[in-house]
N, C-alpha and C. Protein backbone atom coordinates (compact mmCIF):
# COMPACT_ATOMS: atom_id res chain seq x y z
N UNK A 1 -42.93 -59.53 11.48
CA UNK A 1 -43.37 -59.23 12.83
C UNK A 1 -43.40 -60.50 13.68
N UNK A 2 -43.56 -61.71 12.83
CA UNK A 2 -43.95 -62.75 13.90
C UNK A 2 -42.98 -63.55 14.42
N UNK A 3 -41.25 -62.70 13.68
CA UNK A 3 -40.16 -63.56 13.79
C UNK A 3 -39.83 -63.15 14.73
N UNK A 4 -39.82 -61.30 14.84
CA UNK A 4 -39.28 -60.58 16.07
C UNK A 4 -40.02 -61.01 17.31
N UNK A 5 -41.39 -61.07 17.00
CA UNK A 5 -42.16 -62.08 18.60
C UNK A 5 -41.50 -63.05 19.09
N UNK A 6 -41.27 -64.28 18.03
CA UNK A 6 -40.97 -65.26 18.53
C UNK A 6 -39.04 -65.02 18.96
N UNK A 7 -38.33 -63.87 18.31
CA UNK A 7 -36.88 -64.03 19.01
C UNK A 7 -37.16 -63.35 20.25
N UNK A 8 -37.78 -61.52 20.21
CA UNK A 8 -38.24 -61.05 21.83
C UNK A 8 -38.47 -62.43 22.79
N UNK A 9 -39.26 -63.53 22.51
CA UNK A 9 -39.86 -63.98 23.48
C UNK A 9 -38.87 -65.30 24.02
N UNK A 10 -37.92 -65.82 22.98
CA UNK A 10 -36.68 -66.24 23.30
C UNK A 10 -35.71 -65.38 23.96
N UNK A 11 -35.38 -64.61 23.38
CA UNK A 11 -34.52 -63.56 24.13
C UNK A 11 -34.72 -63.27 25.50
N UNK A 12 -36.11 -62.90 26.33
CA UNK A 12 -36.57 -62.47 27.34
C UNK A 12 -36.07 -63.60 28.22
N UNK A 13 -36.27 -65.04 27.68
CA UNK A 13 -36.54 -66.27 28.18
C UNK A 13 -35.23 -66.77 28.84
N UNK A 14 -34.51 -66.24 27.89
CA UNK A 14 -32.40 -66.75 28.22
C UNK A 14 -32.29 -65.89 28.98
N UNK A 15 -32.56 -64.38 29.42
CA UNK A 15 -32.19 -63.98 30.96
C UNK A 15 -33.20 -63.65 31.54
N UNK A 16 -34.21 -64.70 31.88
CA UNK A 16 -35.31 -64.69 33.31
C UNK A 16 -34.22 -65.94 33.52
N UNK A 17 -33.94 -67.08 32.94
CA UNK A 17 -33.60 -68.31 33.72
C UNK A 17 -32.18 -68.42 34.09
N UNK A 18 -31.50 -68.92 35.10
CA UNK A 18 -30.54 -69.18 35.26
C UNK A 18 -30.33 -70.52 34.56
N UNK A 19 -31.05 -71.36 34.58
CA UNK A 19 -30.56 -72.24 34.34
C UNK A 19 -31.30 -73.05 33.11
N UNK A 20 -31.09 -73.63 32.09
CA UNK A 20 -31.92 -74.21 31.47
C UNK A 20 -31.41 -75.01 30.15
N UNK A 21 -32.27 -75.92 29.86
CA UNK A 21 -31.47 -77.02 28.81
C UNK A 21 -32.48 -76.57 27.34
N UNK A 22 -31.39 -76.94 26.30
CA UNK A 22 -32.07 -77.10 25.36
C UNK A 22 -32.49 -77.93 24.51
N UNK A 23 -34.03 -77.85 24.48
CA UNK A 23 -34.87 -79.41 23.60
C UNK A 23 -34.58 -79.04 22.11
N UNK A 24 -33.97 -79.58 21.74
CA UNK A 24 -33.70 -79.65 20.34
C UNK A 24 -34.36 -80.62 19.44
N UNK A 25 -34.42 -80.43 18.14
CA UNK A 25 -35.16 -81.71 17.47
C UNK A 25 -34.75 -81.66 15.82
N UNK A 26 -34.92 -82.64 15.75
CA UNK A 26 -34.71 -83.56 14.71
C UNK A 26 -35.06 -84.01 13.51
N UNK A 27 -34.79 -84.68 11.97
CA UNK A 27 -35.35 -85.19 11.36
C UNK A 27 -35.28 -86.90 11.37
N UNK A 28 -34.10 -87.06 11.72
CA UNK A 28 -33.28 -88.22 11.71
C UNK A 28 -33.75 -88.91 13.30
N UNK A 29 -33.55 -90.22 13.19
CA UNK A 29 -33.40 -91.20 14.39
C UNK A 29 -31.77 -91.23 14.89
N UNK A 30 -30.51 -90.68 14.48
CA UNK A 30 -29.80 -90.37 15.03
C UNK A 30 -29.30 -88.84 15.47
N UNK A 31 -30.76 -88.03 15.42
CA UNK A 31 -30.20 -86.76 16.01
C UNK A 31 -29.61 -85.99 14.93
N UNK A 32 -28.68 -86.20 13.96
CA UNK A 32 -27.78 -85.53 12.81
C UNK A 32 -28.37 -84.16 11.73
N UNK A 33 -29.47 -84.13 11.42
CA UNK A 33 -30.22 -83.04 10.67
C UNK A 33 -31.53 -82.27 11.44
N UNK A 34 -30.46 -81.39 12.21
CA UNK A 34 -30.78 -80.09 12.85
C UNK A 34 -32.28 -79.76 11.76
N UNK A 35 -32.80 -79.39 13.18
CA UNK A 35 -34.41 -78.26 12.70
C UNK A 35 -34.77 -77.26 13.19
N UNK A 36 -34.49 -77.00 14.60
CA UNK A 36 -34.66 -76.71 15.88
C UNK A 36 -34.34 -76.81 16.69
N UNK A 37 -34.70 -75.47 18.27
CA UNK A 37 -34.19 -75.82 19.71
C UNK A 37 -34.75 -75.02 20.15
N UNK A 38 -35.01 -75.19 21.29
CA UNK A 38 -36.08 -73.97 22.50
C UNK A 38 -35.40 -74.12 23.44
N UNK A 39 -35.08 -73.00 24.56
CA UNK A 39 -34.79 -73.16 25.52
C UNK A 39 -35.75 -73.15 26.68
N UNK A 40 -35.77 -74.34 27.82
CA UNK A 40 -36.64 -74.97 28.59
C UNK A 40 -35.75 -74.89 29.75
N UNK A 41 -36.42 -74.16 30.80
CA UNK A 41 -36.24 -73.94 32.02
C UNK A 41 -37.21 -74.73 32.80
N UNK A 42 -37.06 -74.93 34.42
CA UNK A 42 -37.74 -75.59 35.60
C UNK A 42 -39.14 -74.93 35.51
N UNK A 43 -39.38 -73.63 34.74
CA UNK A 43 -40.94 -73.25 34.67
C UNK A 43 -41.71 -73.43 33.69
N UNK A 44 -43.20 -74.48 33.40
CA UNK A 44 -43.63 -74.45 32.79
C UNK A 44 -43.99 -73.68 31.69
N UNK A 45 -43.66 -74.21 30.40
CA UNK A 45 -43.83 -73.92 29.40
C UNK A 45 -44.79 -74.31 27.82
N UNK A 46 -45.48 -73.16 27.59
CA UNK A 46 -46.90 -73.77 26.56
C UNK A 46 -46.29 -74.77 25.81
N UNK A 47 -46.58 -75.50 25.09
CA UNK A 47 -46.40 -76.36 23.85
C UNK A 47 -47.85 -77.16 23.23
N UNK A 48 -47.87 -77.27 21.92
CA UNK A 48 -49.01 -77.78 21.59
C UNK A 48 -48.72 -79.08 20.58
N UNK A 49 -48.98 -80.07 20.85
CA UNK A 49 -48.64 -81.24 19.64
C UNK A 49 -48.97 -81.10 18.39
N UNK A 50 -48.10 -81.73 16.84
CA UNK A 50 -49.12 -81.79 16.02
C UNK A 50 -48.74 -82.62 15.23
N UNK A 51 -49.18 -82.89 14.14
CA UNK A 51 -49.56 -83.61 12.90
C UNK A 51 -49.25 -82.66 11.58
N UNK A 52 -47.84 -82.61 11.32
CA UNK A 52 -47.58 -81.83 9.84
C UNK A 52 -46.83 -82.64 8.61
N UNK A 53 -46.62 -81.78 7.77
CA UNK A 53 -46.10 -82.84 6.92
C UNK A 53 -44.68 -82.64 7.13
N UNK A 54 -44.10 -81.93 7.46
CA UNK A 54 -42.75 -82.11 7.88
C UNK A 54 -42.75 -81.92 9.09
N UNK A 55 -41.16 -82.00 9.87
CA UNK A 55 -40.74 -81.69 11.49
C UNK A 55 -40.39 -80.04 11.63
N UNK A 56 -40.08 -79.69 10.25
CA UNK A 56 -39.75 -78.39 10.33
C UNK A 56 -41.37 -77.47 10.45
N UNK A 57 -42.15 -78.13 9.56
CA UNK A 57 -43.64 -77.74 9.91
C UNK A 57 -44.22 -77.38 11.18
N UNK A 58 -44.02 -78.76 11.98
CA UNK A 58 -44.51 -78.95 13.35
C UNK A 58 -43.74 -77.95 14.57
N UNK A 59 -42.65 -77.93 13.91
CA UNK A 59 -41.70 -77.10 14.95
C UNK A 59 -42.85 -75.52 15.24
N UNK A 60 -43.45 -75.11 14.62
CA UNK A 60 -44.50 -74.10 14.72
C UNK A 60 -45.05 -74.18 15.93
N UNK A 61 -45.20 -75.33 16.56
CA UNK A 61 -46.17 -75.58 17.59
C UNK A 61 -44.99 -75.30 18.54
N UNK A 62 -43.50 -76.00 18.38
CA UNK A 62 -42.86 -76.23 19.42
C UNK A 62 -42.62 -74.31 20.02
N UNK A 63 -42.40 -73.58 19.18
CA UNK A 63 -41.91 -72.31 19.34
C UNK A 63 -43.27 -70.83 19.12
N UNK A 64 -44.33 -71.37 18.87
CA UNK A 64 -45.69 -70.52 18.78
C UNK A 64 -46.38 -71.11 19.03
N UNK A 65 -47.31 -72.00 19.74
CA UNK A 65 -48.07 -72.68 20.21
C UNK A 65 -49.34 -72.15 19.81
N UNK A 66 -49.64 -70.59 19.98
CA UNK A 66 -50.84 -70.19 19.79
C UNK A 66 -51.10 -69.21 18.05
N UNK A 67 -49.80 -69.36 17.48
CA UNK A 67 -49.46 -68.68 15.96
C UNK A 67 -50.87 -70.02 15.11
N UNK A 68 -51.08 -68.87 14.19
CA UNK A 68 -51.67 -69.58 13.11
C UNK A 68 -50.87 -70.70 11.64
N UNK A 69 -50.04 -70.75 12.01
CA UNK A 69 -48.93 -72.16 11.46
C UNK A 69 -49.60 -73.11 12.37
N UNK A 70 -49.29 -72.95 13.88
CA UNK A 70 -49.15 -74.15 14.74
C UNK A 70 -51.06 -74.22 14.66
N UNK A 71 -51.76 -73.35 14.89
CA UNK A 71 -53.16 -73.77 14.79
C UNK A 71 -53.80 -75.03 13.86
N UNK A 72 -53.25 -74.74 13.02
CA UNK A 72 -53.56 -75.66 11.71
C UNK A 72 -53.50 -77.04 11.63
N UNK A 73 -52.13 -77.44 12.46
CA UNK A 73 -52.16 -78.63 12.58
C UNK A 73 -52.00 -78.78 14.09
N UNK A 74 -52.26 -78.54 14.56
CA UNK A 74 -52.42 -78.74 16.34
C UNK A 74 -53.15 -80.07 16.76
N UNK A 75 -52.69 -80.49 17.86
CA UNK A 75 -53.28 -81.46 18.38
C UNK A 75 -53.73 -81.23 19.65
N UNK A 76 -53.17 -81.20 20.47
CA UNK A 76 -53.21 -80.80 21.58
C UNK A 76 -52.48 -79.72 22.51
N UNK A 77 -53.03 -79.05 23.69
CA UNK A 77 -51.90 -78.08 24.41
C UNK A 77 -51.45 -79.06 26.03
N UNK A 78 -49.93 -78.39 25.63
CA UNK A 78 -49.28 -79.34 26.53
C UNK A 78 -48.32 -78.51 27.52
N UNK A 79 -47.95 -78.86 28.97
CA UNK A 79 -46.86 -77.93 29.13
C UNK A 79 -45.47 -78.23 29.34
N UNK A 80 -44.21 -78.22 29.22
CA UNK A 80 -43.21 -78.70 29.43
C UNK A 80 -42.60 -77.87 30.25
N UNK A 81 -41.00 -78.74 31.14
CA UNK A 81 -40.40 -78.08 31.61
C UNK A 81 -39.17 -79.19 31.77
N UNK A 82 -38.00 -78.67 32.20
CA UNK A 82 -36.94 -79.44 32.32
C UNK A 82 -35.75 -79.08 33.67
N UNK A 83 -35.16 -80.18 34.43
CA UNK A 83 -34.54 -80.08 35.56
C UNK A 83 -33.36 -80.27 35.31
N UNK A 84 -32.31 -79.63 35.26
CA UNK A 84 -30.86 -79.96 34.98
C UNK A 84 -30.60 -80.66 36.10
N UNK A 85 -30.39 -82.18 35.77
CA UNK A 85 -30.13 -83.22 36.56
C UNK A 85 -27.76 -82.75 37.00
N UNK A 86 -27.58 -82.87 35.75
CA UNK A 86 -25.96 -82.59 36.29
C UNK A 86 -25.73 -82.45 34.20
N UNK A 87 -24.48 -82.27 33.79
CA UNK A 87 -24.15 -81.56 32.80
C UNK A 87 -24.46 -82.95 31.46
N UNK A 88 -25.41 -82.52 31.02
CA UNK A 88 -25.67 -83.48 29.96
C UNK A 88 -26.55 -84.52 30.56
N UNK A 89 -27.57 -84.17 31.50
CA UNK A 89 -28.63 -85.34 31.95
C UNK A 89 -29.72 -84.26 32.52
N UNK A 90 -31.01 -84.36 31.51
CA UNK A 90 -31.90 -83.70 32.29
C UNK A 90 -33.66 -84.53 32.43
N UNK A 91 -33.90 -83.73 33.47
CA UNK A 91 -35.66 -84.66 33.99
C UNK A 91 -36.55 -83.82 33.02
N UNK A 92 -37.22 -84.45 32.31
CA UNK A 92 -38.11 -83.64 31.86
C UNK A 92 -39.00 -84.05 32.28
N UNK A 93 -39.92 -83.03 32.71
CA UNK A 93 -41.67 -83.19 33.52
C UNK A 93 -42.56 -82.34 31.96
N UNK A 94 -43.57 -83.52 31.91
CA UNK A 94 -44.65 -82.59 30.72
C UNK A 94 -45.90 -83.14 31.73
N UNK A 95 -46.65 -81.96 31.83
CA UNK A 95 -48.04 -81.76 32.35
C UNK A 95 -47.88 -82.20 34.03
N UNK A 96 -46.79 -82.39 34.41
CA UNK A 96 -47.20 -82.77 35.97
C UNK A 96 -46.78 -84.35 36.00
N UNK A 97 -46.81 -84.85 34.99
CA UNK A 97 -46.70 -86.20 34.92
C UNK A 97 -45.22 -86.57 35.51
N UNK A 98 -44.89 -88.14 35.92
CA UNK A 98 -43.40 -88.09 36.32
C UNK A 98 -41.86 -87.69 35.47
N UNK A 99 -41.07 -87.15 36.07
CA UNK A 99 -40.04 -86.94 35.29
C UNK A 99 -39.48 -88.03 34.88
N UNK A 100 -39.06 -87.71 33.22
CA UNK A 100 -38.10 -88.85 32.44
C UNK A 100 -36.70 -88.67 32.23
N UNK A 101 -35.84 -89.35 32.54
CA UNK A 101 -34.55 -88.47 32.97
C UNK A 101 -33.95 -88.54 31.62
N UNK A 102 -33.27 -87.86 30.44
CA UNK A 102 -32.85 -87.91 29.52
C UNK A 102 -31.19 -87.51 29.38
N UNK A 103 -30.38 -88.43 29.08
CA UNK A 103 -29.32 -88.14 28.59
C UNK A 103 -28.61 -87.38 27.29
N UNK A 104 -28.05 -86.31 27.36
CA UNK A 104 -27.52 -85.69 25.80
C UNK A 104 -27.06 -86.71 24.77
N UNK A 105 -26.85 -87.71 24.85
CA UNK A 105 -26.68 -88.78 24.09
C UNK A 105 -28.07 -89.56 23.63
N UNK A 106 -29.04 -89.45 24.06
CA UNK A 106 -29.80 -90.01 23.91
C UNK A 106 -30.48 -89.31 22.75
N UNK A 107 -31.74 -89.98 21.68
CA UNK A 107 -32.13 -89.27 20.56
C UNK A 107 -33.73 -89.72 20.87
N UNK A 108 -34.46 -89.25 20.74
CA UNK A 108 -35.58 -89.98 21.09
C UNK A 108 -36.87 -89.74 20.33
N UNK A 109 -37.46 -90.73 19.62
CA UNK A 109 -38.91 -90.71 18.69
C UNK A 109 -40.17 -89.61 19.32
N UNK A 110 -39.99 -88.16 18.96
CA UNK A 110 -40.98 -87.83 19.30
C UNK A 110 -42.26 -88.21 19.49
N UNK A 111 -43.15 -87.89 20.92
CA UNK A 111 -44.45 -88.24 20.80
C UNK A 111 -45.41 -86.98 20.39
N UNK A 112 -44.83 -85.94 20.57
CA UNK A 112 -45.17 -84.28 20.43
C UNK A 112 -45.49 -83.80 19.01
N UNK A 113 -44.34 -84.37 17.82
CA UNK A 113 -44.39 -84.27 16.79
C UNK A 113 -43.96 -85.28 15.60
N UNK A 114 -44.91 -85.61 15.31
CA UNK A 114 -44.65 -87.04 14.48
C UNK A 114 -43.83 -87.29 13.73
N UNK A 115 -43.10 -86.46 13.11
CA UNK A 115 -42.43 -86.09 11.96
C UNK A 115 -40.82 -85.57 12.70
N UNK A 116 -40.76 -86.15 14.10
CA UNK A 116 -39.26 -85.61 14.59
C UNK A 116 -38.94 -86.53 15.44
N UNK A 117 -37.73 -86.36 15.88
CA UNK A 117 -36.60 -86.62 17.00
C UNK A 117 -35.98 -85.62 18.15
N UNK A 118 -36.05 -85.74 19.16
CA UNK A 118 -35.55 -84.78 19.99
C UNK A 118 -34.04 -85.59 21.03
N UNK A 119 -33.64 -84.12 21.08
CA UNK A 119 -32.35 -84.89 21.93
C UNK A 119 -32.33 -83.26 23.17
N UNK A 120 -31.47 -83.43 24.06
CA UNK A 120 -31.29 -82.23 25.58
C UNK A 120 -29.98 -81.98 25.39
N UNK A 121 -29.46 -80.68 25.16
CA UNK A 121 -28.15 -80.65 26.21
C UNK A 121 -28.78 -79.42 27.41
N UNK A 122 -27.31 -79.58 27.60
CA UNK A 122 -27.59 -78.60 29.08
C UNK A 122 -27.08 -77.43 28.84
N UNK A 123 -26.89 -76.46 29.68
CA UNK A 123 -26.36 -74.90 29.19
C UNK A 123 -25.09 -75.20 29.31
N UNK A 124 -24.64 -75.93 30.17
CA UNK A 124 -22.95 -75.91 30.16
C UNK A 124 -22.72 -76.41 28.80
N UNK A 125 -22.97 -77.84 28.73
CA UNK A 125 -22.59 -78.19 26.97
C UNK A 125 -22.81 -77.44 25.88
N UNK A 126 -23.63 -76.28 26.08
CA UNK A 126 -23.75 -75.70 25.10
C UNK A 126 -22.81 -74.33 25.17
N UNK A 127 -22.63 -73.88 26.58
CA UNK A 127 -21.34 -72.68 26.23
C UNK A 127 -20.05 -73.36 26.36
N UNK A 128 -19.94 -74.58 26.09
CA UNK A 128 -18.60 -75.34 25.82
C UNK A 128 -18.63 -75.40 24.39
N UNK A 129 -19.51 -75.65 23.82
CA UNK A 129 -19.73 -76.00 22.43
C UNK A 129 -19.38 -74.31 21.62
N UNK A 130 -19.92 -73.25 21.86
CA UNK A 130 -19.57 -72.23 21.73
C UNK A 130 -17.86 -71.51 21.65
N UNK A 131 -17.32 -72.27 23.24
CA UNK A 131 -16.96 -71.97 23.31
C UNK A 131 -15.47 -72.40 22.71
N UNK A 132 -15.94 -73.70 22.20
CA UNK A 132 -14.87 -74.99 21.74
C UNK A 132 -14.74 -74.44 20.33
N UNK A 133 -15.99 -73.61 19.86
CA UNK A 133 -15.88 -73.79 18.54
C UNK A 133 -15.52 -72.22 17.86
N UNK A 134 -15.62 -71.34 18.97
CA UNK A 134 -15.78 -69.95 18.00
C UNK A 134 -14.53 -69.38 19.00
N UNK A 135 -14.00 -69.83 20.16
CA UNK A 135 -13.09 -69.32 20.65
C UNK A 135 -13.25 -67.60 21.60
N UNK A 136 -12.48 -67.19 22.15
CA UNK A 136 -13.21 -66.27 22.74
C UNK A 136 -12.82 -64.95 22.21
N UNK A 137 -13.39 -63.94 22.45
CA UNK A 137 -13.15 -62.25 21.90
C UNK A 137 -11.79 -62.37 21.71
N UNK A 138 -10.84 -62.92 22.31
CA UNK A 138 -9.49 -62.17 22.91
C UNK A 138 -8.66 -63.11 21.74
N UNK A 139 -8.92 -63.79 20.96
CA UNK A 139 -8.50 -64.38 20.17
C UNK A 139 -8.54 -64.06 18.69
N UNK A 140 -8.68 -63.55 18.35
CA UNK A 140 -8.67 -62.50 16.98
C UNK A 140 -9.44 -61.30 17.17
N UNK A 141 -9.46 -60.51 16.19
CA UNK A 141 -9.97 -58.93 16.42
C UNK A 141 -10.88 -58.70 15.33
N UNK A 142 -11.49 -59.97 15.28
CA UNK A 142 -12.76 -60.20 14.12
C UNK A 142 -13.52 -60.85 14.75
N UNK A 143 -14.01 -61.74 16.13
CA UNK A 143 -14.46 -62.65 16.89
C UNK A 143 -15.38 -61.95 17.34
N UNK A 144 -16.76 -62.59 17.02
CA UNK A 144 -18.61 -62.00 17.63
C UNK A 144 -18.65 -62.55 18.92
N UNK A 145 -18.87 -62.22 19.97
CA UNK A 145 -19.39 -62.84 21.14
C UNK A 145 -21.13 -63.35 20.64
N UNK A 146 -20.78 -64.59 21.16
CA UNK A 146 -22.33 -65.15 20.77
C UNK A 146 -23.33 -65.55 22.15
N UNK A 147 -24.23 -64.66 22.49
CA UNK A 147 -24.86 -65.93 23.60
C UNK A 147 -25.64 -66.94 23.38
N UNK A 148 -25.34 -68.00 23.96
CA UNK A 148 -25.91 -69.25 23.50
C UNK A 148 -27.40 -69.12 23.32
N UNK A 149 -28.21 -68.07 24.61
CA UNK A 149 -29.45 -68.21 24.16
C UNK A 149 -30.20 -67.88 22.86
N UNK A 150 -29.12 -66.26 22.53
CA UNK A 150 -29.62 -65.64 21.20
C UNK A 150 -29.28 -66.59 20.17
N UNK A 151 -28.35 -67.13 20.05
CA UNK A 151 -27.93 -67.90 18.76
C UNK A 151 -28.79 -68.63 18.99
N UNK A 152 -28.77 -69.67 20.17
CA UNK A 152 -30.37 -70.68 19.86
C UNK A 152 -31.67 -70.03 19.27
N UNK A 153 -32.10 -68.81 19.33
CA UNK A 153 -33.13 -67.90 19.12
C UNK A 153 -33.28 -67.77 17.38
N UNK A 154 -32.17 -67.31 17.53
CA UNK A 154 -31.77 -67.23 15.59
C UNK A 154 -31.72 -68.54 14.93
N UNK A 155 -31.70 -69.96 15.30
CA UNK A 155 -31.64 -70.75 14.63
C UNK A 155 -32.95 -71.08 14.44
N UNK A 156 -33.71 -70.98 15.26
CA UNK A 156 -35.25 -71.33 15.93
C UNK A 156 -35.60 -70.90 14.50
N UNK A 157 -35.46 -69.36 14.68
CA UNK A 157 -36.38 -68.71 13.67
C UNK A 157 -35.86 -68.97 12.46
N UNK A 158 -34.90 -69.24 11.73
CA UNK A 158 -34.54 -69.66 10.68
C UNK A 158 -34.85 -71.08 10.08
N UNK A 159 -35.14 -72.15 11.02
CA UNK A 159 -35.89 -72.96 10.67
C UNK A 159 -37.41 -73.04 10.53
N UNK A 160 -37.63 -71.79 10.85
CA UNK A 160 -39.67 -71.38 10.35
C UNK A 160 -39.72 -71.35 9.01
N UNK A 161 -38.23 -70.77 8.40
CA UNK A 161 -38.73 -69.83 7.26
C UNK A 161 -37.93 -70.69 6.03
């Protein structure tokens, strides 16, 4: 039940926004061993910090903020949001504070979750990436249309479990 919450509430999330980047994160200081990704639009969004023993742990907070995983080791509640500056550069604003402009190249030492790394792309890089990699319907007669938000949704939740 708590997987279908958390994809419903991804799912809902990829068509309220037009526009929005995804915070992805990390084990590694170069970005390379995938854990996670949320998609972050210009409207504030819950998040709660924490203290786990892994990044895949903590990711609880990043994607349930108020779930009893993320309770446990919680630190604080926080809110995020992100400005698609232009394709592969976005502002991220947390709590009101000033925006930090982040490049998709960039990998950066979480302060959110101790145990990670986060990096941004933007929605374009990511239905390029889709689209670079799985090709479109019209190209074999075995080809899934994927939307970037749901597939981000399904990875989310597969790194809970």
């Amino acid at each position: 039940m708590k997987a279908f919450i958390v994809l419903f509430a991804l799912f809902a999330a990829a068509f309220a926004a037009n526009d929005y980047a995804y915070l992805t994160y990390w084990t590694d200081d170069r970005c390379t061993n995938f854990v996670s990704v949320r998609a972050i639009t210009d409207q504030n969004a819950p998040v709660s910090t924490a203290t786990g023993n892994s990044c895949a742990q903590e990711m609880h907070c990043l994607l349930n903020p108020s779930g009893p995983d993320c309770l446990a080791i919680a630190n604080e509640n926080r809110v995020i949001r992100a400005n698609i500056v232009s394709t592969g550069v976005v502002d991220e604003i947390v709590d009101d504070l000033p925006a930090d402009r982040i490049s998709s190249s960039d990998c950066i030492k979480s302060f959110f979750y101790t145990n990670c790394y986060f990096s941004y792309n933007t929605q374009n890089q990511v239905e390029d990436l889709y689209e670079n990699n799985f090709g479109s319907c019209d190209s074999s007669p075995a080809s899934v249309l994927v939307v970037p938000a749901i597939a981000a949704a399904l990875m989310s939740i597969v790194a809970l479990f």
